[in-house]
PDB file of N, CA and C in Angstrom:
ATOM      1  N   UNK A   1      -7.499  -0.205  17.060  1.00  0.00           N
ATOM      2  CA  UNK A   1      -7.219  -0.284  15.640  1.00  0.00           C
ATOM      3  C   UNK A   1      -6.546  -1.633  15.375  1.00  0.00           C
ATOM      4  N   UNK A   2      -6.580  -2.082  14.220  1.00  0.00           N
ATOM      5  CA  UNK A   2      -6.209  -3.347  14.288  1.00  0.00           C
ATOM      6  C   UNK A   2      -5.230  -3.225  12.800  1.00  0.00           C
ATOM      7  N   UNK A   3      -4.470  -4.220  13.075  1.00  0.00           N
ATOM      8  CA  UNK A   3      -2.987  -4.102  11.826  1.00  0.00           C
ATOM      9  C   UNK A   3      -3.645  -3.774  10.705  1.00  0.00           C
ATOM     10  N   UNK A   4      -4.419  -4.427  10.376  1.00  0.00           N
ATOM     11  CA  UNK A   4      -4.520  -3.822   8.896  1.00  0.00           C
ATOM     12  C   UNK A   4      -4.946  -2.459   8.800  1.00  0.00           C
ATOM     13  N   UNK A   5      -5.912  -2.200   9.622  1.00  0.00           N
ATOM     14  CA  UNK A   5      -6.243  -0.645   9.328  1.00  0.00           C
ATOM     15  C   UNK A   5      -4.856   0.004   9.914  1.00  0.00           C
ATOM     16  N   UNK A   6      -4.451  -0.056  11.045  1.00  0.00           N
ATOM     17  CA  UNK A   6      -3.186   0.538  10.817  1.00  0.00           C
ATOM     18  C   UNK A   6      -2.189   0.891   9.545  1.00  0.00           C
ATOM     19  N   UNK A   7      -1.873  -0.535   9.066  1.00  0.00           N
ATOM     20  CA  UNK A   7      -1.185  -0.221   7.794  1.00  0.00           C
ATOM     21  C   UNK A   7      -1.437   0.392   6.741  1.00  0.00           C
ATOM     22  N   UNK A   8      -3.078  -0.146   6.689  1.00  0.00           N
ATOM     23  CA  UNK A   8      -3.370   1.425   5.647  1.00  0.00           C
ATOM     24  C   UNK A   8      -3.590   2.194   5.996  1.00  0.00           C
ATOM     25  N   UNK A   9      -3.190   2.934   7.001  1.00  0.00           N
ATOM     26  CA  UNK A   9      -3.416   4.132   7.605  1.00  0.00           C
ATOM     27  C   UNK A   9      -2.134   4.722   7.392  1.00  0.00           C
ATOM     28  N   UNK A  10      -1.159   3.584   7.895  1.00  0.00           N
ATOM     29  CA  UNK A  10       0.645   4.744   7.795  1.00  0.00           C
ATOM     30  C   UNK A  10       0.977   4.817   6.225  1.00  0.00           C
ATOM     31  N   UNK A  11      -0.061   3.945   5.592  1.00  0.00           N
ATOM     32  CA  UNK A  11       0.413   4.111   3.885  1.00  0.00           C
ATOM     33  C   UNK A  11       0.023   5.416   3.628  1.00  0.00           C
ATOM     34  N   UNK A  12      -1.468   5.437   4.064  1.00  0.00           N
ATOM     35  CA  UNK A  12      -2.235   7.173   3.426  1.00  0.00           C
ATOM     36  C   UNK A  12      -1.342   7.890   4.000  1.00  0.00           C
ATOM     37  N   UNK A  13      -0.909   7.924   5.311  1.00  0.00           N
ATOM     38  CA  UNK A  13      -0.190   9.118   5.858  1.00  0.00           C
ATOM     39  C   UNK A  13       1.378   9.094   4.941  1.00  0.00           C
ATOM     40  N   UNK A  14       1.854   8.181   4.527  1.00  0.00           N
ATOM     41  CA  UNK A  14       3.051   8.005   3.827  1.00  0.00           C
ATOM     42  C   UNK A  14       2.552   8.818   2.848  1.00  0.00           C
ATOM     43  N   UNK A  15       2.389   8.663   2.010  1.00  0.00           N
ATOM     44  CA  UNK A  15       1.695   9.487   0.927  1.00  0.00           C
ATOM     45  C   UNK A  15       0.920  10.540   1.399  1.00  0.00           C
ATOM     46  N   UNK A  16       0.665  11.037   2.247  1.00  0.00           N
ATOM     47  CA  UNK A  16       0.325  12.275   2.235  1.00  0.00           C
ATOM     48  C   UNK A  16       1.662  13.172   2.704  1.00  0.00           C
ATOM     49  N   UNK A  17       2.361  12.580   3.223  1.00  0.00           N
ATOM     50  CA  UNK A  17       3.354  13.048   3.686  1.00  0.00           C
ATOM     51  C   UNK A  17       4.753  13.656   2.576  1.00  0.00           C
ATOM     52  N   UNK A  18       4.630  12.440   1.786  1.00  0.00           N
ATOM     53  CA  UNK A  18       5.392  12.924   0.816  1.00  0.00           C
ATOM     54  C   UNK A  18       4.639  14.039  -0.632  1.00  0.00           C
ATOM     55  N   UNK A  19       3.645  14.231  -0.606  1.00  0.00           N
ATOM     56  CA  UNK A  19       2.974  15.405  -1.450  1.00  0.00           C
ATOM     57  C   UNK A  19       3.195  16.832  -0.324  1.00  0.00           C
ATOM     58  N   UNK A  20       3.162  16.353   0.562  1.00  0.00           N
ATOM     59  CA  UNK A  20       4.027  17.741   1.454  1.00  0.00           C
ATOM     60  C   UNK A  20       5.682  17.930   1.421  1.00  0.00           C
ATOM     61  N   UNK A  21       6.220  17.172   1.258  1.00  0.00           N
ATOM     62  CA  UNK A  21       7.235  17.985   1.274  1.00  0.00           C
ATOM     63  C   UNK A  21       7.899  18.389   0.288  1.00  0.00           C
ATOM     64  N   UNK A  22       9.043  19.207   1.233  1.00  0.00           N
ATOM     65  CA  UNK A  22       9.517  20.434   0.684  1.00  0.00           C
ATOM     66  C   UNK A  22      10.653  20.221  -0.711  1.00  0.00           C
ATOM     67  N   UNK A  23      11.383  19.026   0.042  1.00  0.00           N
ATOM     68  CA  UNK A  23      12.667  18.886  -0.977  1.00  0.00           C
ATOM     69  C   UNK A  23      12.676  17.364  -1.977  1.00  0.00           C
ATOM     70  N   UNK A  24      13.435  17.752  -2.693  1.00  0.00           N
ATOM     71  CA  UNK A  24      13.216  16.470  -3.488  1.00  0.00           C
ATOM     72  C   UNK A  24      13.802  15.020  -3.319  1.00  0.00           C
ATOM     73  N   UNK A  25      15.034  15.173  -2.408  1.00  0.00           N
ATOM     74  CA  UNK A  25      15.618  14.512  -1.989  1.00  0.00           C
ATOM     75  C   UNK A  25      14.492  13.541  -0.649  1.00  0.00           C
ATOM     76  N   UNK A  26      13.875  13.946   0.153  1.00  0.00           N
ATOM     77  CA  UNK A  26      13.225  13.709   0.990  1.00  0.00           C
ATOM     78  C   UNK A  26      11.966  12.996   0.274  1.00  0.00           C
ATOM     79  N   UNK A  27      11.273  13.774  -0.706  1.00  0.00           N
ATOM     80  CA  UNK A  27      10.246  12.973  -1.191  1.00  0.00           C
ATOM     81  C   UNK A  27      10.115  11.698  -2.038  1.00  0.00           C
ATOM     82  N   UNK A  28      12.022  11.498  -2.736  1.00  0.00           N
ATOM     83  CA  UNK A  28      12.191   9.934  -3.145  1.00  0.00           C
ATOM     84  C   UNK A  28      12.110   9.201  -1.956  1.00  0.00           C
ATOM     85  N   UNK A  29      12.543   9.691  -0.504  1.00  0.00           N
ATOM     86  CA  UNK A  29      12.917   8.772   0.585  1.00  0.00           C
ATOM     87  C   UNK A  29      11.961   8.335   0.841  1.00  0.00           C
ATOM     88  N   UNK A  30      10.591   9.472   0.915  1.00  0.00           N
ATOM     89  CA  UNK A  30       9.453   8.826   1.219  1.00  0.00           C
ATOM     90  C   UNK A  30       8.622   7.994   0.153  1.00  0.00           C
ATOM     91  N   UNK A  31       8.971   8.230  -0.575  1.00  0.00           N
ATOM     92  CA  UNK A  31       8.037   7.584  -1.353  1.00  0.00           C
ATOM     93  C   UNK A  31       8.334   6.010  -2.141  1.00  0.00           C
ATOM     94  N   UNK A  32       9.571   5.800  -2.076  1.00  0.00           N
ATOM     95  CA  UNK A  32      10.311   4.202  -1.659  1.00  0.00           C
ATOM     96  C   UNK A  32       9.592   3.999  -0.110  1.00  0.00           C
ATOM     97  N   UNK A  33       9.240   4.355   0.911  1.00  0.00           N
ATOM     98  CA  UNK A  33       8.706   3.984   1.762  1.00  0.00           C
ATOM     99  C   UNK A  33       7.163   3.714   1.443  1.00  0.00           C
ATOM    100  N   UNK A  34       6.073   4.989   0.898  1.00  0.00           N
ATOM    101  CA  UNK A  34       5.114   4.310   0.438  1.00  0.00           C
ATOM    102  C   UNK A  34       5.300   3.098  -0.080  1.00  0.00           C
ATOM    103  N   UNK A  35       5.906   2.684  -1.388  1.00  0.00           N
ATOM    104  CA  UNK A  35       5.943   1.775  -2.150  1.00  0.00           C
ATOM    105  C   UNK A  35       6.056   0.486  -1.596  1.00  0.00           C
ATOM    106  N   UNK A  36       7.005   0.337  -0.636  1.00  0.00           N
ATOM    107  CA  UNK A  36       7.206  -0.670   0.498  1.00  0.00           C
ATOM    108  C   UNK A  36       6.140  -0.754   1.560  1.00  0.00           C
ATOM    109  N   UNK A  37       4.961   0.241   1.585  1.00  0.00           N
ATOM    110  CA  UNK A  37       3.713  -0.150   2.191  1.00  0.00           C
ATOM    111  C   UNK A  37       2.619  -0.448   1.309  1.00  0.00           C
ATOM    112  N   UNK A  38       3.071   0.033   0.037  1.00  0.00           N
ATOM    113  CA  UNK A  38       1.787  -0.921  -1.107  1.00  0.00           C
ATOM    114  C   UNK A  38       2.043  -2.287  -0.822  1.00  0.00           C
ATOM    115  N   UNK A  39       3.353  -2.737  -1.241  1.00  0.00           N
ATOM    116  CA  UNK A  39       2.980  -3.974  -1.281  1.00  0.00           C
ATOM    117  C   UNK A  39       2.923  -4.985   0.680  1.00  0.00           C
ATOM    118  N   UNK A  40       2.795  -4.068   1.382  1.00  0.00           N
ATOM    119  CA  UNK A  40       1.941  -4.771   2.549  1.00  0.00           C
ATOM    120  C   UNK A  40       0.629  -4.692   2.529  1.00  0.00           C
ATOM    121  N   UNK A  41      -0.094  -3.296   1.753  1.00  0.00           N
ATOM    122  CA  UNK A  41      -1.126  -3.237   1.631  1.00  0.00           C
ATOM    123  C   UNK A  41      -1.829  -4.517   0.934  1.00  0.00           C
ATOM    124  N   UNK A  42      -1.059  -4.362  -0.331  1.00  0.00           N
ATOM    125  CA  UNK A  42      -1.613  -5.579  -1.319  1.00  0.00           C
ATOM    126  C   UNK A  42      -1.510  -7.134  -0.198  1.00  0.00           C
ATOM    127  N   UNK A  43      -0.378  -7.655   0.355  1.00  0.00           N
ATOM    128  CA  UNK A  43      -0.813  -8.660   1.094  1.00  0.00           C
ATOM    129  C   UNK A  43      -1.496  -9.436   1.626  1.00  0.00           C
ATOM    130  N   UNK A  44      -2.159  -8.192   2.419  1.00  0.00           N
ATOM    131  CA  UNK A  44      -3.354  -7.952   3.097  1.00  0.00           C
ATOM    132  C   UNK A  44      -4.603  -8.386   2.843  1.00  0.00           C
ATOM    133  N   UNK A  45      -5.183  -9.436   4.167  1.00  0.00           N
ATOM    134  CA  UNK A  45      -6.310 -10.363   3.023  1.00  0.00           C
ATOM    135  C   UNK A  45      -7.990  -9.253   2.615  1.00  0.00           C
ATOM    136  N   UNK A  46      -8.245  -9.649   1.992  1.00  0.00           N
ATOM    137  CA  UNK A  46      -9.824  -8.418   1.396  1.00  0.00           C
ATOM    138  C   UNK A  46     -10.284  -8.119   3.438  1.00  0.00           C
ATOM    139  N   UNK A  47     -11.128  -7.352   3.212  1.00  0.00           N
ATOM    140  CA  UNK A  47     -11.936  -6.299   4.023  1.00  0.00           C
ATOM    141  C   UNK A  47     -13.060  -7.300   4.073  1.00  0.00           C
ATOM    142  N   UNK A  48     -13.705  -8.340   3.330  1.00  0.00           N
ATOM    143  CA  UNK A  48     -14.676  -9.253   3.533  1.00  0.00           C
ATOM    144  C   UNK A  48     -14.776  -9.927   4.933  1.00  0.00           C
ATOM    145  N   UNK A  49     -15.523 -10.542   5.270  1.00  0.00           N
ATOM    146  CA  UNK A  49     -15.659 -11.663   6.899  1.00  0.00           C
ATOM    147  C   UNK A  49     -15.033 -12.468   5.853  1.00  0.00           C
ATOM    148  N   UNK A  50     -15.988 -12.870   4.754  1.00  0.00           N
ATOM    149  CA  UNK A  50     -15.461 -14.760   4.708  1.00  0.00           C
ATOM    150  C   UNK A  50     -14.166 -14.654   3.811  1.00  0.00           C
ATOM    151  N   UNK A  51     -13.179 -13.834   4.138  1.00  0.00           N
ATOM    152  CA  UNK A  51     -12.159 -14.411   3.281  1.00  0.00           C
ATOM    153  C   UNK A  51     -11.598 -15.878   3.426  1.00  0.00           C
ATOM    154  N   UNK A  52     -10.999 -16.399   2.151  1.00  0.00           N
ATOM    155  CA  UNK A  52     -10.925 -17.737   2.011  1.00  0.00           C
ATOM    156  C   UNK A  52      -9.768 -17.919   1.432  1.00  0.00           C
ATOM    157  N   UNK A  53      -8.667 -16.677   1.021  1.00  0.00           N
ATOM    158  CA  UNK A  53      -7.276 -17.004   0.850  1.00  0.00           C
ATOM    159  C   UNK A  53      -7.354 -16.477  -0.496  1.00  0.00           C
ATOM    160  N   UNK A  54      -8.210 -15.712  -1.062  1.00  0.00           N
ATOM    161  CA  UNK A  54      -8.166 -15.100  -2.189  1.00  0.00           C
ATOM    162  C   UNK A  54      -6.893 -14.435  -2.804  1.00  0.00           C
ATOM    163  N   UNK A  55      -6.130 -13.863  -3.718  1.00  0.00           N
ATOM    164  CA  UNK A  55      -4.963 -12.910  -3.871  1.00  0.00           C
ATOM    165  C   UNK A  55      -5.922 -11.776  -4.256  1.00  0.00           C
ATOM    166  N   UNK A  56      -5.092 -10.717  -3.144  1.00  0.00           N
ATOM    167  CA  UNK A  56      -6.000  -9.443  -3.743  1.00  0.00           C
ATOM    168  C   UNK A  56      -5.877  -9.011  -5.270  1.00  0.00           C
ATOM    169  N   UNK A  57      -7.018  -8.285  -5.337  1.00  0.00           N
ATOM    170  CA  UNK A  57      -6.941  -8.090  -6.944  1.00  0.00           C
ATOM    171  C   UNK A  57      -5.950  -7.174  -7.692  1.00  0.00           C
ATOM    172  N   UNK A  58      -5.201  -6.166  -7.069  1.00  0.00           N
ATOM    173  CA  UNK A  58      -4.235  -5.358  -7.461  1.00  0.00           C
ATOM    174  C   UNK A  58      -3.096  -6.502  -7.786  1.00  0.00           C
ATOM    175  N   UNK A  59      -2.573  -7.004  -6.888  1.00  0.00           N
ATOM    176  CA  UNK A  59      -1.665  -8.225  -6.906  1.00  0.00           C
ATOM    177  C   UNK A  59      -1.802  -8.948  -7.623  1.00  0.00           C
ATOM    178  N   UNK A  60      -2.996  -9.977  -8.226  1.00  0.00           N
ATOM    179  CA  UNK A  60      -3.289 -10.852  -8.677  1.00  0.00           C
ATOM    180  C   UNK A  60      -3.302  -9.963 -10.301  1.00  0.00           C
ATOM    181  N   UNK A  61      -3.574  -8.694 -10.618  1.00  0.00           N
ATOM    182  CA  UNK A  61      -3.624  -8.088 -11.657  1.00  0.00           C
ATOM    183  C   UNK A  61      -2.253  -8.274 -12.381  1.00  0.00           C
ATOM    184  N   UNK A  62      -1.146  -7.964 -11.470  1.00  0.00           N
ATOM    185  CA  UNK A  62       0.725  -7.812 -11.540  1.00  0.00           C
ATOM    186  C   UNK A  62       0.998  -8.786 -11.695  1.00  0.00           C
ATOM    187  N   UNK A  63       0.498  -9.949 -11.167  1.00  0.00           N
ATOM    188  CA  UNK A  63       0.677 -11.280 -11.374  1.00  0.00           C
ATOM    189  C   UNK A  63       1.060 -11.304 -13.278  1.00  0.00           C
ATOM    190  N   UNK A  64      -1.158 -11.083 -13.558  1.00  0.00           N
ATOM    191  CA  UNK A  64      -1.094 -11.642 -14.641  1.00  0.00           C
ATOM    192  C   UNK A  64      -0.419 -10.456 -16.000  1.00  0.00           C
ATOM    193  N   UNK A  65       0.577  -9.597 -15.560  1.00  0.00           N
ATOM    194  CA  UNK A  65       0.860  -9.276 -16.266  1.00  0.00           C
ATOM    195  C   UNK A  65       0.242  -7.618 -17.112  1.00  0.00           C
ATOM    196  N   UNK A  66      -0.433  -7.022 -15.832  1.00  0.00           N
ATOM    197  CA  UNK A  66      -1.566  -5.583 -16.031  1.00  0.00           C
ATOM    198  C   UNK A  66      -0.934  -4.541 -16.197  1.00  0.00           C
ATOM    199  N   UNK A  67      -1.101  -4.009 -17.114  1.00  0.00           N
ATOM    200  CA  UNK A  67      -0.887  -2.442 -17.019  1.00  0.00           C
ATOM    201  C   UNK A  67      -1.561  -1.119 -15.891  1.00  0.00           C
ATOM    202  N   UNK A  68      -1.088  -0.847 -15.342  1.00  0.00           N
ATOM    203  CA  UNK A  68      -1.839  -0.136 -14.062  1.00  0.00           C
ATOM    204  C   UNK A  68      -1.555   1.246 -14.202  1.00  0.00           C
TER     205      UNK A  68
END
């Protein structure tokens, strides 16, 4: 597996993790942790071969100011 799929892998599991649990206290903890793996996700250069230094488009959306 290679970092990036890793990372989006512990993100999905972050988020799946926190729609499981039990208490509420636990599911802010986790889910400040998702949030702190979006934006590694977003980092992350496109899934393309020829990337060329593009800003992903979620990011580049926040940039310009998007409602999401």
């Amino acid at each position: 597996m290679t970092y990036p799929e890793a990372i989006r892998a512990l993100n999905n599991l972050a988020y799946d993790a926190a729609k499981a649990c039990p208490t509420e206290e636990e599911k802010r903890q986790l889910r400040q942790i998702c949030f702190q793996l979006d934006a590694l996700v977003e980092a992350l250069p496109s899934r393309t071969a020829d990337f060329r230094g593009e800003v992903p488009a979620l990011q580049s959306a926040l940039v310009q100011g998007a409602r999401i």
